[in-house]
C-alpha atoms as a PDB file:
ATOM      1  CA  UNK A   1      99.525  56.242-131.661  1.00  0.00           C
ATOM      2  CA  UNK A   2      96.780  54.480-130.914  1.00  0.00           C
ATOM      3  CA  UNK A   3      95.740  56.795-127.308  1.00  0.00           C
ATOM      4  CA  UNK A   4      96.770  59.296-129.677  1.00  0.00           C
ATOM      5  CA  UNK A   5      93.789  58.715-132.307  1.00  0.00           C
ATOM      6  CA  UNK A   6      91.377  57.778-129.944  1.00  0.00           C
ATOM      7  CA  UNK A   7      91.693  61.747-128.513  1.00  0.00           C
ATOM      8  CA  UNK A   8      91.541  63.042-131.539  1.00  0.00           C
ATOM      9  CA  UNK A   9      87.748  60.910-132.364  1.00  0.00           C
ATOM     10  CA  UNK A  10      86.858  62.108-129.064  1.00  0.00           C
ATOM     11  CA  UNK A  11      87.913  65.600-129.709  1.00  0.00           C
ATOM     12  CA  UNK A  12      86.116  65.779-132.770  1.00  0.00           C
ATOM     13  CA  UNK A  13      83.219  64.277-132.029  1.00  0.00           C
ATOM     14  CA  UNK A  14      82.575  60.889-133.600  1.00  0.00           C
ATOM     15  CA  UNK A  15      79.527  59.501-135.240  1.00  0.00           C
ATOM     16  CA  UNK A  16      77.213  57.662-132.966  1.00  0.00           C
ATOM     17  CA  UNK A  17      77.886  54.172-134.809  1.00  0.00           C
ATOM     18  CA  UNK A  18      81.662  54.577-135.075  1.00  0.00           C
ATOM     19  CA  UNK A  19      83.308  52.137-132.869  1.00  0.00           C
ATOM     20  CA  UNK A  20      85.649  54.650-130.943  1.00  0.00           C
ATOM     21  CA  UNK A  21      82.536  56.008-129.454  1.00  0.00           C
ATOM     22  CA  UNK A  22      82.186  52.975-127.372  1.00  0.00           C
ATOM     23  CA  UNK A  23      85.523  52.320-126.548  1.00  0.00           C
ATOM     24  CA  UNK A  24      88.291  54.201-124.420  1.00  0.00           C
ATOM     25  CA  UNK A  25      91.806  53.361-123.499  1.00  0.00           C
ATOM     26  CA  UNK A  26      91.470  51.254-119.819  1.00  0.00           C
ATOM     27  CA  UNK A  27      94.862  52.134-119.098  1.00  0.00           C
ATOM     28  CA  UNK A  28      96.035  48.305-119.326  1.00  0.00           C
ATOM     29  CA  UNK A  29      98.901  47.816-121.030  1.00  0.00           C
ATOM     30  CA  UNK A  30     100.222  44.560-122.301  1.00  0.00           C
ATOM     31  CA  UNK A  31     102.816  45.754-124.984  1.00  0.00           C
ATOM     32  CA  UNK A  32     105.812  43.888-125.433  1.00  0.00           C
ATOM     33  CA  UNK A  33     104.697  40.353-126.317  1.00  0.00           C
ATOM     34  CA  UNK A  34     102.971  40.021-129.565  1.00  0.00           C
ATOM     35  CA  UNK A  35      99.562  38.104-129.576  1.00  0.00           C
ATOM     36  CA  UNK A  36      96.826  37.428-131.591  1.00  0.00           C
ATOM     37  CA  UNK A  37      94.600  37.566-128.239  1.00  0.00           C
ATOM     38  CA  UNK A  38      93.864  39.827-125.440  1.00  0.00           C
ATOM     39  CA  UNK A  39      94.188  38.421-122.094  1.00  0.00           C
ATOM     40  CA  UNK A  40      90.047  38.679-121.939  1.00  0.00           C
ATOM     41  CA  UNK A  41      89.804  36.234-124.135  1.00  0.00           C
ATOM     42  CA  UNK A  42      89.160  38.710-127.616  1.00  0.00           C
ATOM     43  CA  UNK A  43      90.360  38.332-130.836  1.00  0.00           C
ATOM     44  CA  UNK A  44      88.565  41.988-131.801  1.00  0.00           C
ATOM     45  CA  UNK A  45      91.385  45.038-131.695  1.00  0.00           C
ATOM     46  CA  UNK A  46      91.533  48.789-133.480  1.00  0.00           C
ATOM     47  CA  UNK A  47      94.613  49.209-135.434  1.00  0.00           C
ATOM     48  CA  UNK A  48      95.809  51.832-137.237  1.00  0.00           C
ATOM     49  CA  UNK A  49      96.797  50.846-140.883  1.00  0.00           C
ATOM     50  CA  UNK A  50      97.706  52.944-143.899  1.00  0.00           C
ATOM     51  CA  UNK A  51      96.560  52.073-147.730  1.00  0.00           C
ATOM     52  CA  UNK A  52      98.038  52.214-151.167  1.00  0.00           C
ATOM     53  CA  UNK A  53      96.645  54.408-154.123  1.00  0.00           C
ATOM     54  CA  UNK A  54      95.153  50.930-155.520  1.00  0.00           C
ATOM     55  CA  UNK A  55      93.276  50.822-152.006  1.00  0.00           C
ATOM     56  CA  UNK A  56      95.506  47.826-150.575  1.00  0.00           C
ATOM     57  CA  UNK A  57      96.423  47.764-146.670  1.00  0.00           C
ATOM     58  CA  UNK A  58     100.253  48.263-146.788  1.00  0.00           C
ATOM     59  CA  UNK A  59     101.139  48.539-143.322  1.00  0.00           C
ATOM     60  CA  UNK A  60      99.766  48.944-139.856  1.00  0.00           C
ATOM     61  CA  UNK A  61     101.269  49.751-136.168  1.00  0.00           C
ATOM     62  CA  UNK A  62     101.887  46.576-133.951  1.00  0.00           C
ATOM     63  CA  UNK A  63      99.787  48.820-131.047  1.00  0.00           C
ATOM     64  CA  UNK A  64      96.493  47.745-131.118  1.00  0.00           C
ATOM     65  CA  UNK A  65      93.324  48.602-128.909  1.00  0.00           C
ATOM     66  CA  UNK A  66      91.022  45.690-127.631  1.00  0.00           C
ATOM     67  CA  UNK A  67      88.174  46.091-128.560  1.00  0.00           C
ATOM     68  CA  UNK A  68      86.314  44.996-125.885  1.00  0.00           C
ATOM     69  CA  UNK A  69      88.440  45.683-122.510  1.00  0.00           C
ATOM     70  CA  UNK A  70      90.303  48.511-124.002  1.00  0.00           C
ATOM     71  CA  UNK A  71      93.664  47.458-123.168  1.00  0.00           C
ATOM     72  CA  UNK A  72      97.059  48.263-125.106  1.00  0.00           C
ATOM     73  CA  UNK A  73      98.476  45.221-126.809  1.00  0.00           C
ATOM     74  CA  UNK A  74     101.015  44.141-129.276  1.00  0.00           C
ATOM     75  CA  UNK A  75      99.675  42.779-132.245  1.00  0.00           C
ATOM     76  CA  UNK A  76     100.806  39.645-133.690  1.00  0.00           C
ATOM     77  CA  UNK A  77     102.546  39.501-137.259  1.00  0.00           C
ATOM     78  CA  UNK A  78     103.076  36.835-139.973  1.00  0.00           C
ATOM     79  CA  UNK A  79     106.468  36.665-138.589  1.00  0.00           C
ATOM     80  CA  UNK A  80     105.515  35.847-134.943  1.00  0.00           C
ATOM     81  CA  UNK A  81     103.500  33.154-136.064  1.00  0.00           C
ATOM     82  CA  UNK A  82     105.145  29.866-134.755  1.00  0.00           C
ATOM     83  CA  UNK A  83     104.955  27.835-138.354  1.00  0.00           C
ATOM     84  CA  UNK A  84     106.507  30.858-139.738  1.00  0.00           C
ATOM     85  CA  UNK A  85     109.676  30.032-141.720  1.00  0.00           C
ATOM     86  CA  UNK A  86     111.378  32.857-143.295  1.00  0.00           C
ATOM     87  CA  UNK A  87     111.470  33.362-147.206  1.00  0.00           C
END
């Protein structure tokens, strides 16, 4: 979803400030183990999340983009937090 996106910004032509303009897929891809880090040491990724009608974030895709190496990674959730207990 996320390569996805980032062809269709490029495709359309983004605004010079807009942060896809800067960044491209590398082609690394660390999917599969959820993190709250890239392996270059950021804590800076693109996601793509969806809102409510009241403006509230009510989901996202676990593919995120670094934003500084441009690798593929898993985001981290609530859930894959180790102090996480479970309701």
């Amino acid at each position: 979803m996320i390569d996805r996106l980032c062809r269709w910004w490029l495709q359309r032509g983004t605004p010079k400030d807009h942060p896809f303009t800067h960044v491209e897929a590398s082609g690394l891809d660390y999917r599969g183990i959820p993190t709250a880090e890239c392996v270059c040491g950021t804590r800076t990724f693109y996601v793509v999340a969806w809102l409510d009608d009241a403006y509230c974030v009510t989901g996202y895709d676990t593919t995120g983009l670094c934003a500084d190496c441009g690798a593929l990674i898993t985001i981290a959730t609530e859930i894959d937090h180790h102090d996480y207990e479970g309701a």
